[in-house]
C-alpha atoms as a PDB file:
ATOM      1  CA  UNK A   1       0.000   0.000   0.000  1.00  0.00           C
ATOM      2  CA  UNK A   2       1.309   3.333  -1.023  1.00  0.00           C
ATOM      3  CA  UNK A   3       2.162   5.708   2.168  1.00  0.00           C
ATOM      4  CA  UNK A   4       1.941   9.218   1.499  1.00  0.00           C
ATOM      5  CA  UNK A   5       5.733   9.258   1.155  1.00  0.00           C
ATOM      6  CA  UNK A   6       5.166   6.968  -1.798  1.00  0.00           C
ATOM      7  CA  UNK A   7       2.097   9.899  -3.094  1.00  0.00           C
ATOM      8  CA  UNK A   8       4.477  12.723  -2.790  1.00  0.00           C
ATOM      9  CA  UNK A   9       7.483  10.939  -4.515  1.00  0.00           C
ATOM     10  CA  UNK A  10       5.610   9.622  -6.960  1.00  0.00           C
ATOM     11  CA  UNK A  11       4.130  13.068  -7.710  1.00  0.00           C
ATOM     12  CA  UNK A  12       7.539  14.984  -7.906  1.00  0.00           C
ATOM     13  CA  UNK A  13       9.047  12.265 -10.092  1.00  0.00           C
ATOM     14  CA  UNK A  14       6.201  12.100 -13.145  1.00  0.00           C
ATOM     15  CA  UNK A  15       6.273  16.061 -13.208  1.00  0.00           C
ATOM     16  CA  UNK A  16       3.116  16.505 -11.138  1.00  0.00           C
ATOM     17  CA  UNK A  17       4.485  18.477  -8.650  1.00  0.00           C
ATOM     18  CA  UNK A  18       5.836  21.176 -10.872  1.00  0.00           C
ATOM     19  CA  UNK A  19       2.822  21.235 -13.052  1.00  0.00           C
ATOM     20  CA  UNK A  20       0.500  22.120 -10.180  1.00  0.00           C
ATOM     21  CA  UNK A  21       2.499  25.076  -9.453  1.00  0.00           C
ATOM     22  CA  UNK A  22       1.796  25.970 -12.931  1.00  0.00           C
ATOM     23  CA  UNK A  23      -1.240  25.532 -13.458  1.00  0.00           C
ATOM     24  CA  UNK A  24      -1.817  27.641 -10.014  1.00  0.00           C
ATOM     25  CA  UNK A  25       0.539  30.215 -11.071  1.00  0.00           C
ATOM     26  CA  UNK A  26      -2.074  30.530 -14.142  1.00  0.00           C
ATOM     27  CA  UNK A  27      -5.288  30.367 -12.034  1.00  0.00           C
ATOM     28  CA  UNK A  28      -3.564  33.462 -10.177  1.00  0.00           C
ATOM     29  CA  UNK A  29      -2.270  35.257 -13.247  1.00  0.00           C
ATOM     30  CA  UNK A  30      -5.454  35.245 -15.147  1.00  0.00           C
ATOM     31  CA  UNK A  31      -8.480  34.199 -12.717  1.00  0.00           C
ATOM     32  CA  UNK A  32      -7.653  36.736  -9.684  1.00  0.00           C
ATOM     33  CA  UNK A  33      -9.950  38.997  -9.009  1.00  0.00           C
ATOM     34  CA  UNK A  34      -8.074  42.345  -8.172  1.00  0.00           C
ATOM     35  CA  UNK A  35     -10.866  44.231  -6.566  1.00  0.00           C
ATOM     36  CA  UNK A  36     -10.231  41.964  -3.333  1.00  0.00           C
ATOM     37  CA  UNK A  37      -6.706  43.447  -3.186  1.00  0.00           C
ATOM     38  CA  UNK A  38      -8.061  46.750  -1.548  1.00  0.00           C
ATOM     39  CA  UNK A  39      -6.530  46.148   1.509  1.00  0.00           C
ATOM     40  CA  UNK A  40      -2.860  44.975   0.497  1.00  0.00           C
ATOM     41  CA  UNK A  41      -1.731  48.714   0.556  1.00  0.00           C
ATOM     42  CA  UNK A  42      -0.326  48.662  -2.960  1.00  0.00           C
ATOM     43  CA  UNK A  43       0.208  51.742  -3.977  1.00  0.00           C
ATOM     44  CA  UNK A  44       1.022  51.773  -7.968  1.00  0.00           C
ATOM     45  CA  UNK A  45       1.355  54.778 -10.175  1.00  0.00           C
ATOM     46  CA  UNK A  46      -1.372  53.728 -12.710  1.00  0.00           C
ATOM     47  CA  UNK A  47      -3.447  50.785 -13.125  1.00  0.00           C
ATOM     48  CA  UNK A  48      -1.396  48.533 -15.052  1.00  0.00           C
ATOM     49  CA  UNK A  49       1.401  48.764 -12.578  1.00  0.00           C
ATOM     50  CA  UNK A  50      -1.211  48.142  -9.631  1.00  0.00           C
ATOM     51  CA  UNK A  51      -2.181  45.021 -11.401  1.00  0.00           C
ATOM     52  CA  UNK A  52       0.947  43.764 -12.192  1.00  0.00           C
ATOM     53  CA  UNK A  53       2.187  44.046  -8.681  1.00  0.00           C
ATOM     54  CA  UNK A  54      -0.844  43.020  -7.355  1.00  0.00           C
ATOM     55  CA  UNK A  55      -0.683  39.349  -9.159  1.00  0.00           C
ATOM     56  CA  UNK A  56       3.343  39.267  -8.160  1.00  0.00           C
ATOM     57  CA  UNK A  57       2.533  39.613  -4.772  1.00  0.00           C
ATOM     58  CA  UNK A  58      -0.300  37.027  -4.851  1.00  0.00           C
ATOM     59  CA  UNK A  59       1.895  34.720  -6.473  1.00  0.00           C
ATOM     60  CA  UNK A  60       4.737  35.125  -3.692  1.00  0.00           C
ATOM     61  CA  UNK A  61       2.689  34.713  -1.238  1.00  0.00           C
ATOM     62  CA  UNK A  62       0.493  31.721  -2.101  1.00  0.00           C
ATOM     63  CA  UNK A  63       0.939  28.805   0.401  1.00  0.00           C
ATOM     64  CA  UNK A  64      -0.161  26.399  -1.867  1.00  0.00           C
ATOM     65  CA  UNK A  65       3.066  27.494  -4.407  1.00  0.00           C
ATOM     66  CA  UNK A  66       5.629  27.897  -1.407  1.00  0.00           C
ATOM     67  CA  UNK A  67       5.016  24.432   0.053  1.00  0.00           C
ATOM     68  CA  UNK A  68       5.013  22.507  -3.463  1.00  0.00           C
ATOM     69  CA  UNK A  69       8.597  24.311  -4.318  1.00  0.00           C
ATOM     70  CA  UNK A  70       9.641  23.652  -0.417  1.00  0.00           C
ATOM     71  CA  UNK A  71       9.080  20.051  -0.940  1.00  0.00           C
ATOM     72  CA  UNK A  72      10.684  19.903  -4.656  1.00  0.00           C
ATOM     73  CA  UNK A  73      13.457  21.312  -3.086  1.00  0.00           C
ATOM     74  CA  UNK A  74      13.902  19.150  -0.073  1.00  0.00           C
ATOM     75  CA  UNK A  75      13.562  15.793  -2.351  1.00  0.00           C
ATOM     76  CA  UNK A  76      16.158  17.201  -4.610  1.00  0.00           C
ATOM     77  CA  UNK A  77      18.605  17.525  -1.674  1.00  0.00           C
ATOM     78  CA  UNK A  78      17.048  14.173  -0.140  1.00  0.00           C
ATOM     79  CA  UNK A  79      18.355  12.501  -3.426  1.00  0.00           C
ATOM     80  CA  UNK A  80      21.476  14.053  -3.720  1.00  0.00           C
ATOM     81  CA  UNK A  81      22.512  12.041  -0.739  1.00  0.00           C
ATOM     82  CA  UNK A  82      22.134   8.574  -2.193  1.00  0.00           C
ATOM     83  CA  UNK A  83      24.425   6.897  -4.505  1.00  0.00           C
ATOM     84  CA  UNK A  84      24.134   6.528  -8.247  1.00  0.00           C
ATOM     85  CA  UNK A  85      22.806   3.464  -8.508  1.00  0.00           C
ATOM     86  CA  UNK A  86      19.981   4.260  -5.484  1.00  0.00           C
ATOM     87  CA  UNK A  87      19.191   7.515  -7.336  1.00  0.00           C
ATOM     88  CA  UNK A  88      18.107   5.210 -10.381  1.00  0.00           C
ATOM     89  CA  UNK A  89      16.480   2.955  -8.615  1.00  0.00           C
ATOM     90  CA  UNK A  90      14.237   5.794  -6.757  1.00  0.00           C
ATOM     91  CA  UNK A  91      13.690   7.636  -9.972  1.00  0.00           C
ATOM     92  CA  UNK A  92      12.888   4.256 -12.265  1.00  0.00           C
ATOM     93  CA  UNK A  93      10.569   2.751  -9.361  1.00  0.00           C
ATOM     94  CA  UNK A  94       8.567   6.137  -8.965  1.00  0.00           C
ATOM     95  CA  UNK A  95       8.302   6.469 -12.809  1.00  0.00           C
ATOM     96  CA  UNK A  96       6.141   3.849 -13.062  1.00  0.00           C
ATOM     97  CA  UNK A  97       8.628   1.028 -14.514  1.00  0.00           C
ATOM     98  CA  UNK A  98       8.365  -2.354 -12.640  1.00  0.00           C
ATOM     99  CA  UNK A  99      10.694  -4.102  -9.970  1.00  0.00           C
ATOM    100  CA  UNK A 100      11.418  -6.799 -12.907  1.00  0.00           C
ATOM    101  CA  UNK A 101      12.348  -3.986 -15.223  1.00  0.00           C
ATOM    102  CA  UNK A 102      14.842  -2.350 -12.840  1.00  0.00           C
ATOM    103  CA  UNK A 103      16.022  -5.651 -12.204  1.00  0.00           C
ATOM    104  CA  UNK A 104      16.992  -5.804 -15.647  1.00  0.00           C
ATOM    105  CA  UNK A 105      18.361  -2.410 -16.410  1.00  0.00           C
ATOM    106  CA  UNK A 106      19.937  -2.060 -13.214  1.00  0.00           C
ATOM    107  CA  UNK A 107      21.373  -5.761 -13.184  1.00  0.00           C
ATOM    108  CA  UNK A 108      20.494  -5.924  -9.289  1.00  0.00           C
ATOM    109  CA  UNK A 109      18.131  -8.207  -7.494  1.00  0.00           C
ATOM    110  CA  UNK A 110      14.201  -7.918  -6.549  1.00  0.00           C
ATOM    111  CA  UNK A 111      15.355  -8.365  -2.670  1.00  0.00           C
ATOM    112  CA  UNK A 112      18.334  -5.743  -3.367  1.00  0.00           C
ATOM    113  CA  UNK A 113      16.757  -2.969  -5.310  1.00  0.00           C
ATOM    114  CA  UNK A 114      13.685  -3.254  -2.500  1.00  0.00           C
ATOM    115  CA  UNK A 115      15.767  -3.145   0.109  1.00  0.00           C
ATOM    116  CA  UNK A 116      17.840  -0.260  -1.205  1.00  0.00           C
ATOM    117  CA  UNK A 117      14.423   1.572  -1.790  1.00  0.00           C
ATOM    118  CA  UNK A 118      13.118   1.051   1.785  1.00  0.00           C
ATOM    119  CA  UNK A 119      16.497   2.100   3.212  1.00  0.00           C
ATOM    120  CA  UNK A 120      16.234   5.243   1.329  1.00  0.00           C
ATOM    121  CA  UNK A 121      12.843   5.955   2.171  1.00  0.00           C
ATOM    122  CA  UNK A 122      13.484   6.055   5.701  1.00  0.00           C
ATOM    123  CA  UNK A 123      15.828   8.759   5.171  1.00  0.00           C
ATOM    124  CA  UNK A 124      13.107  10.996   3.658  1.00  0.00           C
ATOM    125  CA  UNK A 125      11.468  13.175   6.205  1.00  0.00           C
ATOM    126  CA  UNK A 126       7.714  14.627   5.550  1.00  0.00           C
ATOM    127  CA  UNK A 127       5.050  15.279   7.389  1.00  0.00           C
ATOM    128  CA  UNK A 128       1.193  15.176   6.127  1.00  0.00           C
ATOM    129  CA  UNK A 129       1.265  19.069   5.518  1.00  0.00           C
ATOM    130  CA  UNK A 130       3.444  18.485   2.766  1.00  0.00           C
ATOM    131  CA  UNK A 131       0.578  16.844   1.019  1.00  0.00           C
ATOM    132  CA  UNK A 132      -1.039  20.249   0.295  1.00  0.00           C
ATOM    133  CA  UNK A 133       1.250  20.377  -2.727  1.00  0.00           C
ATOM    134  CA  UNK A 134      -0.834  17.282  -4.403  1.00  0.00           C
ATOM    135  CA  UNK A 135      -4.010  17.783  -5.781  1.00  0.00           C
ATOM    136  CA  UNK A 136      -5.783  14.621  -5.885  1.00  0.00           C
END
């Protein structure tokens, strides 16, 4: 059964991860509704300006976008930890491909690449907030 170490792995890996925070940047950039802004004491010098800072400080300030690049971030360092042949296991398994298939590219063992997997997910650290950055 898939933990939710295996969700937000799985997630970064296939691109999902980085997509969200795209597809929120757009949902900010182009479905924000700037009259709610009154109170964020912009000041611009015309309207265009005002808008345009408006969105930028929307967009810097969106928890759903901070935590998403806070956890890409932390997984890249995670994995820079791990030797070569664990950081192809990790990336191969969470791709989708099969344990026979890394077997085969990887010329290791079920037992081996499993146990090398486990190992390496006990050094990954998350919590369930770090879950906000998947949308289901």
């Amino acid at each position: 059964m898939a933990d939710y170490k295996d969700k937000v792995l799985k997630a970064y890996f296939t691109g999902k991860m980085a997509l969200a925070i795209k597809q929120r940047e757009l949902e900010i950039r182009h479905g924000h509704n700037h009259a709610d802004d009154v109170n964020r004491n912009i000041r611009a010098k015309n309207k265009q300006s005002h808008t345009t800072e408006t969105t930028l400080a929307v967009l810097e300030q969106d928890p759903y976008i901070n935590t998403t690049k806070e956890v890409m971030g932390y997984i890249s360092e995670w994995l820079e930890v791990f030797d070569e042949l664990d950081q192809q296991i990790i990336k191969l398994r969470y791709t989708g491909h099969s344990w026979i298939n890394i077997e085969q590219r990887l010329l290791i063992s079920n037992s081996a690449g499993k146990r090398r997997m486990k190992e390496a997910k006990t050094w990954l650290v998350l919590d369930d907030s770090y879950l906000l950055g998947i949308r289901p």
